[in-house]
Protein backbone atom coordinates (compact mmCIF):
# COMPACT_ATOMS: atom_id res chain seq x y z
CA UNK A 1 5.17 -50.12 -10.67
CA UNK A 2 7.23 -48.62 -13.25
CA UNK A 3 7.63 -44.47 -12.63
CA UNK A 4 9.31 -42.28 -14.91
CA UNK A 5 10.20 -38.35 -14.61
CA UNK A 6 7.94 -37.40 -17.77
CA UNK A 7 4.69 -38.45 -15.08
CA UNK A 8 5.50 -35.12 -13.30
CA UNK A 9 3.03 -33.03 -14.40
CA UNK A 10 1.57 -29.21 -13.90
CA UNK A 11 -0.74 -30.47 -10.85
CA UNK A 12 1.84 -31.96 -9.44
CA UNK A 13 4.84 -29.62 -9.37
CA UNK A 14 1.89 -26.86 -8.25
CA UNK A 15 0.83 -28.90 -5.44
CA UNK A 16 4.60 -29.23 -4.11
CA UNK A 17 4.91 -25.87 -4.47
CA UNK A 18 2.16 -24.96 -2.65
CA UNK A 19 2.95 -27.57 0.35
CA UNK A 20 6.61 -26.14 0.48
CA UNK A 21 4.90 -22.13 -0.23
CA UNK A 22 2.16 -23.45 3.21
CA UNK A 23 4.21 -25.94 5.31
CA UNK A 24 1.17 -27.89 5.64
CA UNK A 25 -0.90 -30.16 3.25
CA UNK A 26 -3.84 -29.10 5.24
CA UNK A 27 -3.12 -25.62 3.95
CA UNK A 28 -2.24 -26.52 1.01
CA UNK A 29 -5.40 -28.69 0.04
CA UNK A 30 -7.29 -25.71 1.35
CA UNK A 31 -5.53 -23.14 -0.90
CA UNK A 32 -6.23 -25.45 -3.87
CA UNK A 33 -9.80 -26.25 -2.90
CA UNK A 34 -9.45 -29.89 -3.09
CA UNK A 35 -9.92 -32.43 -0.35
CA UNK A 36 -6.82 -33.28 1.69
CA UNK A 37 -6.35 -37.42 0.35
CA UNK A 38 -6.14 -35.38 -2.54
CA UNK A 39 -2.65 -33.74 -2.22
CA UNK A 40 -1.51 -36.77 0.02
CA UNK A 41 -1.87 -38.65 -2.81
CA UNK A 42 0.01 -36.07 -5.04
CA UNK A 43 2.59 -36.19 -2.70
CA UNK A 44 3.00 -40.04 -2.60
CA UNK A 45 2.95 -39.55 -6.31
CA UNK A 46 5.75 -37.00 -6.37
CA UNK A 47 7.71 -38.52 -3.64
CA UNK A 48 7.70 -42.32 -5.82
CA UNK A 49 9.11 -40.39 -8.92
CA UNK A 50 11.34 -37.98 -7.24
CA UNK A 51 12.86 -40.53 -5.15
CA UNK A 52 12.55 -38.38 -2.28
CA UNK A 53 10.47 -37.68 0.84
CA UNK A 54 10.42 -34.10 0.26
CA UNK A 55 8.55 -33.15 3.42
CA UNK A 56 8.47 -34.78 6.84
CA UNK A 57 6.49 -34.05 10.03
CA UNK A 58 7.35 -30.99 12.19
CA UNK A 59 4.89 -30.56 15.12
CA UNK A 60 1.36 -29.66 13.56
CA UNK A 61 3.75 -28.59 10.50
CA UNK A 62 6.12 -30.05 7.17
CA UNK A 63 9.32 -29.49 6.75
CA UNK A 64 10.80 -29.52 3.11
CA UNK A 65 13.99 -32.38 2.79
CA UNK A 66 17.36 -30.37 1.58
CA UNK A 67 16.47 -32.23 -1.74
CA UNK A 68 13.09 -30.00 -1.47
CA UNK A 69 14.70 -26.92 -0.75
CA UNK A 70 17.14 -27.51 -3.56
CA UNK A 71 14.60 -28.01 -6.20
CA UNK A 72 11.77 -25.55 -5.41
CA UNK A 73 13.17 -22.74 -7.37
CA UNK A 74 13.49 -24.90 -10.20
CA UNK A 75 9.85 -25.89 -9.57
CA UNK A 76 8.39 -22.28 -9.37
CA UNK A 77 10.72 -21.19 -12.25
CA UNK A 78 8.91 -24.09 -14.58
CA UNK A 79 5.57 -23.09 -13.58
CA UNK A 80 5.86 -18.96 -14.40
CA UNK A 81 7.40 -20.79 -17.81
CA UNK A 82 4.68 -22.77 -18.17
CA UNK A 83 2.14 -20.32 -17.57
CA UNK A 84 3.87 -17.66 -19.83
CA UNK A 85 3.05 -20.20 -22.95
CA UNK A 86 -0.72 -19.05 -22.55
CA UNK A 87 -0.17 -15.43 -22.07
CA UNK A 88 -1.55 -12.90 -24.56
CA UNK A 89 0.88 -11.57 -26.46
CA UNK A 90 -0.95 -8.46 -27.93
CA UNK A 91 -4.16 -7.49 -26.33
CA UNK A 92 -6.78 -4.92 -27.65
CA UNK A 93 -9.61 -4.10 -25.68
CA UNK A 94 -12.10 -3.18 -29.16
CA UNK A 95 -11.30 -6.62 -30.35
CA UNK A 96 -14.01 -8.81 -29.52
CA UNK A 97 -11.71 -11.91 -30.65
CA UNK A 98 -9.39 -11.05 -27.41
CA UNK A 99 -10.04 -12.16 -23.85
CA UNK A 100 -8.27 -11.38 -20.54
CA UNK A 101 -8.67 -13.21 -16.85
CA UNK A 102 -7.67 -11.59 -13.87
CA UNK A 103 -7.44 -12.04 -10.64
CA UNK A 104 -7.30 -8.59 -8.78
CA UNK A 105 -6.17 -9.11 -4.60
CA UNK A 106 -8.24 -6.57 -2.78
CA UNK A 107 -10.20 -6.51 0.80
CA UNK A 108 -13.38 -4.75 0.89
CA UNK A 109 -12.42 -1.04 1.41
CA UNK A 110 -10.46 -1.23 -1.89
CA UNK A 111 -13.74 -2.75 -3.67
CA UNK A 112 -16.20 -0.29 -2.49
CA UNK A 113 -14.03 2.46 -3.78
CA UNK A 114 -11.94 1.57 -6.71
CA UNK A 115 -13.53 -1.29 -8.03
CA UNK A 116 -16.92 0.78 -9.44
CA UNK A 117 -15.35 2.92 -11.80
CA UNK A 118 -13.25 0.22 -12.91
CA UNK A 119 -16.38 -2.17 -13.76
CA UNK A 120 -17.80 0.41 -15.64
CA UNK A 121 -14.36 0.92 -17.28
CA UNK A 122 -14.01 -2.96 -18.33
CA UNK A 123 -17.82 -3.44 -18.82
CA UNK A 124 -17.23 -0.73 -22.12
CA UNK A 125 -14.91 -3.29 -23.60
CA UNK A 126 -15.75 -5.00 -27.11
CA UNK A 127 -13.13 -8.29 -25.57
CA UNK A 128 -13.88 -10.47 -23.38
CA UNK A 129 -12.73 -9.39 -19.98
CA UNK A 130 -13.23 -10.77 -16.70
CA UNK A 131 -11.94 -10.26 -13.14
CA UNK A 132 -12.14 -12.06 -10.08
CA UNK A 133 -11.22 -10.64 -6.52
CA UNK A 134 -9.90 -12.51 -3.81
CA UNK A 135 -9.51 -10.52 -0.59
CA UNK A 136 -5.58 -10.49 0.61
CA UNK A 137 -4.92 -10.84 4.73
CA UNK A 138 -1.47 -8.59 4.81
CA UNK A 139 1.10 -7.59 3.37
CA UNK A 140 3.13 -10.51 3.35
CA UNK A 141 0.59 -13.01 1.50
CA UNK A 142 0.21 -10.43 -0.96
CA UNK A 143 3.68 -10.46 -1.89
CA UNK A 144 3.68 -14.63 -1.76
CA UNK A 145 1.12 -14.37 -4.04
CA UNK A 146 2.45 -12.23 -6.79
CA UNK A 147 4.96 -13.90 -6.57
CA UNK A 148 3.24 -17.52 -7.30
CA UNK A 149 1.22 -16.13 -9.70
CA UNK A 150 -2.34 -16.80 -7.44
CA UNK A 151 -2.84 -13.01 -7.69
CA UNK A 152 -2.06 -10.92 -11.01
CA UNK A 153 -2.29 -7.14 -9.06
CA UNK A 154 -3.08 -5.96 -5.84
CA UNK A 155 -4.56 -2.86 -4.38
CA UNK A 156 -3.65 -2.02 -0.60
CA UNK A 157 -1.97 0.55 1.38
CA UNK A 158 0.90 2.09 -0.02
CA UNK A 159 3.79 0.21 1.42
CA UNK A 160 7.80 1.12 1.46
CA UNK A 161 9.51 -0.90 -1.75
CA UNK A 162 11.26 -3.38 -0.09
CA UNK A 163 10.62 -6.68 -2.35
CA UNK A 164 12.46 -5.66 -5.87
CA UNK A 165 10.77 -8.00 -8.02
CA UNK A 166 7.06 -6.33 -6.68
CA UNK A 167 6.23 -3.24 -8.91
CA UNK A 168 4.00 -0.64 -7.62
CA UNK A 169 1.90 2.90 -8.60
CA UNK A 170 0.91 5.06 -6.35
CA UNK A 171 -3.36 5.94 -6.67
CA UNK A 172 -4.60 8.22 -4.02
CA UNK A 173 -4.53 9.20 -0.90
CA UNK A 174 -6.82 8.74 2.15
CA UNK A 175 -7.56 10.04 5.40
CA UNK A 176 -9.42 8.80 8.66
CA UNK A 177 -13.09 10.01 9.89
CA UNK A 178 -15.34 9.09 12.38
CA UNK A 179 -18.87 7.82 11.61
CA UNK A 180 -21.74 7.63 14.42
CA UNK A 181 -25.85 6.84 14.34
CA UNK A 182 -27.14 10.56 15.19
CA UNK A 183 -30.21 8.56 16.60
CA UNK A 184 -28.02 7.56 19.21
CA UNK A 185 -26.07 10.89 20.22
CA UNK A 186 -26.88 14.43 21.57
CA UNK A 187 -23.89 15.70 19.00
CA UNK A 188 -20.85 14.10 17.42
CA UNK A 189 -18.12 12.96 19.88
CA UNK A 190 -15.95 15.61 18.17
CA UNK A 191 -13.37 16.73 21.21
CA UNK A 192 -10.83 14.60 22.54
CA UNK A 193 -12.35 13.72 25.69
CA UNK A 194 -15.76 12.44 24.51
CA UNK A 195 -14.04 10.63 21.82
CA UNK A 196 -12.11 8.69 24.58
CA UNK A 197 -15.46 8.29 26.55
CA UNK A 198 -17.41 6.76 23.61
CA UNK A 199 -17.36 3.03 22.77
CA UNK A 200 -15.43 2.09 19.49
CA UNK A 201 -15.52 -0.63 16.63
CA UNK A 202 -12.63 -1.24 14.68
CA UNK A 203 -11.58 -2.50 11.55
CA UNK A 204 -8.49 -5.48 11.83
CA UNK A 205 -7.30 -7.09 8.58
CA UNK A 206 -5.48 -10.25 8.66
CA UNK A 207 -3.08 -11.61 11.52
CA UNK A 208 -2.41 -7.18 12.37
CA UNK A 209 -3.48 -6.68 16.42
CA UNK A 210 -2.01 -3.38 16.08
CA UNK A 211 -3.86 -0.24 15.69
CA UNK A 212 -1.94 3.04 15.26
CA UNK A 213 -4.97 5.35 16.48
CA UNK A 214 -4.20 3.39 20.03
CA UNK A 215 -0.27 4.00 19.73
CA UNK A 216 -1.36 7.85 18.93
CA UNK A 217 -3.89 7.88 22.05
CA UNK A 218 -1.47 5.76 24.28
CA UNK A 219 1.35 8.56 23.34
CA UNK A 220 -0.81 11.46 24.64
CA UNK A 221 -1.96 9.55 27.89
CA UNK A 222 -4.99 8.53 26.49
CA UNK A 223 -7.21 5.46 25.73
CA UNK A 224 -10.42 4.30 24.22
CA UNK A 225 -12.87 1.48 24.92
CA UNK A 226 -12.88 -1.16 21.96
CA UNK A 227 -15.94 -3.00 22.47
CA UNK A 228 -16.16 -4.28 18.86
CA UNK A 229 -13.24 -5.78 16.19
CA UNK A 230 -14.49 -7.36 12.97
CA UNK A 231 -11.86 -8.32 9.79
CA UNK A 232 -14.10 -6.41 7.59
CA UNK A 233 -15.51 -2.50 6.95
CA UNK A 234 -18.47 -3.95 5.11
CA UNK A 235 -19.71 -5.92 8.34
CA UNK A 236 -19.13 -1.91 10.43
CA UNK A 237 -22.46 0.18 9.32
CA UNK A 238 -24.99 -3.09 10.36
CA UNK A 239 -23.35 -3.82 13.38
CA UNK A 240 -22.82 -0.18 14.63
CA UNK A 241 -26.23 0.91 13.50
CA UNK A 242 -29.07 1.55 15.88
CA UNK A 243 -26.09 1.77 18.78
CA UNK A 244 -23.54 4.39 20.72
CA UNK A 245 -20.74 2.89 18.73
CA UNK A 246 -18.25 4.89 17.05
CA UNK A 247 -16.29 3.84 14.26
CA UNK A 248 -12.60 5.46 12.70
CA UNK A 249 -12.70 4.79 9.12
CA UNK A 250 -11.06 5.52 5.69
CA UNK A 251 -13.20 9.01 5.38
CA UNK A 252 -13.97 7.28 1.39
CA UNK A 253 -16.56 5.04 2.83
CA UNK A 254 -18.80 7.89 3.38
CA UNK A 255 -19.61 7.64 -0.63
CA UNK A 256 -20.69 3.78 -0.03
CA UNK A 257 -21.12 1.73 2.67
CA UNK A 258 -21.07 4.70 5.21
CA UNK A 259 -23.43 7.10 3.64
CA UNK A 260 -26.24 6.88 6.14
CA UNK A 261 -24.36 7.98 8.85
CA UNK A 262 -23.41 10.76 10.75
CA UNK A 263 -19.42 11.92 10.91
CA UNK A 264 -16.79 14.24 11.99
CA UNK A 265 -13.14 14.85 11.82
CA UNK A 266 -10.78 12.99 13.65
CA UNK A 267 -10.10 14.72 17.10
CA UNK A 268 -6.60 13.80 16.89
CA UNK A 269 -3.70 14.29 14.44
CA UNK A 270 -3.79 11.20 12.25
CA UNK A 271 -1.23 11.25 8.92
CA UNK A 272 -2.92 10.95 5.76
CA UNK A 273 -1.86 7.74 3.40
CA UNK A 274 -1.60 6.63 0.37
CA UNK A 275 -3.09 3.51 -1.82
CA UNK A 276 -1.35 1.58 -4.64
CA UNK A 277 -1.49 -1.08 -7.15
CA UNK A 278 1.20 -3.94 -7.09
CA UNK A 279 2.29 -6.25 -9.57
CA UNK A 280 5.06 -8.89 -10.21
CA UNK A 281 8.03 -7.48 -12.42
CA UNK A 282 7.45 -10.81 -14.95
CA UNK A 283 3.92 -9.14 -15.75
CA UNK A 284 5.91 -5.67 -16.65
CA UNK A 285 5.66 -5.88 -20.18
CA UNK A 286 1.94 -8.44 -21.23
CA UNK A 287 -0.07 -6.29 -23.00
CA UNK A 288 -3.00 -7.17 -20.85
CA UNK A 289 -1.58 -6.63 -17.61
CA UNK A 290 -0.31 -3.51 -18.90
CA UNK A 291 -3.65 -2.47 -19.86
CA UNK A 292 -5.50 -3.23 -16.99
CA UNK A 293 -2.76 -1.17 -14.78
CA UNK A 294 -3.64 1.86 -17.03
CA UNK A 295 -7.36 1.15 -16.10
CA UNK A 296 -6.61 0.90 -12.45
CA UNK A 297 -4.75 4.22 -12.88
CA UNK A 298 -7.37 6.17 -14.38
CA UNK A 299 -10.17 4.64 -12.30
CA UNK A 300 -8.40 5.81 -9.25
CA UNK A 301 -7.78 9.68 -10.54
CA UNK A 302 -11.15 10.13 -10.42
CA UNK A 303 -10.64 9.73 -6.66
CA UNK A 304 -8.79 12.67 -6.09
């Protein structure tokens, strides 16, 4: 079979990217939703016309070839080229002739809060302007994915700037409270020692096992009993409701999922911190991406 170079297509140079990016074509079939014979057969495809394995076994993992390693920036540099020929150049959002897809990296705390006042925001626009939100386990992925262009902005926790092609704005700040069923206590668990006493759910996004209210408690000689950890704060108010369980959240969630519930300060000094948007410096300067930073902005003022 006769393969030439000009077969390498925009499927295929994504799908090595995202097998190098993974380090698994497991991962990397589920990251592009398609079945795994699916990117082994890409691969066999890119390996006949690249002449080159470009990944071979390593335990449950792939390892990229040197070949691999040499030609993955070139790879990821074609495809931001290639997906900068379909970028808007102007953007107007009271021309009904102009469109705009997004995809926004959030986890559930920063939809409950920012994301309502932003729908009403983008829902007042004569183009044709749609979002979707994937939720974003840590830091790290969030910055992988800005960078590969699977994510166009990101709200999280305000982190230190230590990834110079990542952009960020600072939004608002936020502070921890604790929320209870009253049904199910004489009075909050408002002092230090009946906070301790109480059982505790907490909130544990991504890969993080690390929980700074137990580093604060640990520091003063104290503990608490965890008897429930769930990956979401959405899943918190059903599963605490009806029992003794107290929960440390961002004190915001009282306007949403929280409102039901009872709650009290924090019997323990706990910093307040920030949120922020994130972007990748290539998206600095499209008019869409511009305005839909503005949007985020504004959205989140009325925060406080």
């Amino acid at each position: 079979m006769k393969i030439d170079e000009l077969d390498l297509d925009y499927r295929l140079l994504r799908l090595f990217l995202t097998i190098y990016d993974e380090g698994s074509v497991t991962a990397a079939a589920h990251r592009l939703d398609v079945g795994q014979p699916t990117v082994s057969h890409g691969l066999d495809r890119l390996r006949q016309i690249i002449g080159d394995p470009l990944f071979v076994r390593s335990g449950r993992s792939v390892a990229p070839t040197a070949h691999a390693d040499e030609i993955a920036p070139q790879v990821r540099g074609l495809l931001q080229g290639l997906r900068g020929l379909t970028r808007v150049v102007a953007f107007d959002p009271d021309n009904a002739d102009h469109s705009a897809r997004f995809v926004l990296g959030a986890n559930d705390y920063e939809v409950a809060v920012t994301l309502p006042a932003l729908m009403k925001r983008l829902q007042n626009c004569s183009a044709d302007v749609r979002l979707q939100v994937v939720s974003v386990p840590g830091v790290d992925r969030m910055v992988k994915w800005l960078r590969d262009g699977t994510i166009d902005h990101a709200i999280t926790i305000d982190q230190s700037g230590k990834h110079g092609d990542i952009a960020r704005q600072g939004l608002f700040r936020e502070r921890m409270r604790c929320f209870y069923d009253p049904a199910f206590h004489d009075g909050p668990p408002d002092t230090l020692d009946r906070y301790c006493a109480a059982s505790h759910a907490r909130v544990m996004i991504g890969a993080n096992d690390s929980s700074e209210i137990d580093d604060i408690l640990r520091g003063l000689g104290r503990s608490r009993r965890t008897v429930l950890q769930v990956p979401t704060f959405a899943s918190v108010a059903n599963l605490i409701r009806g029992t003794d369980i107290i929960a440390t959240l961002p004190s915001r969630l009282a306007g949403s999922m929280m409102q039901d519930f009872g709650q009290f300060d924090l019997p323990l000094a706990f910093r307040e911190y920030g949120f922020a948007q994130y972007w990748h410096v290539r998206n600095a300067a499209n008019a869409a991406h511009k305005w839909l930073r503005s949007e985020i902005f504004r959205a989140s003022r009325g925060l406080g």
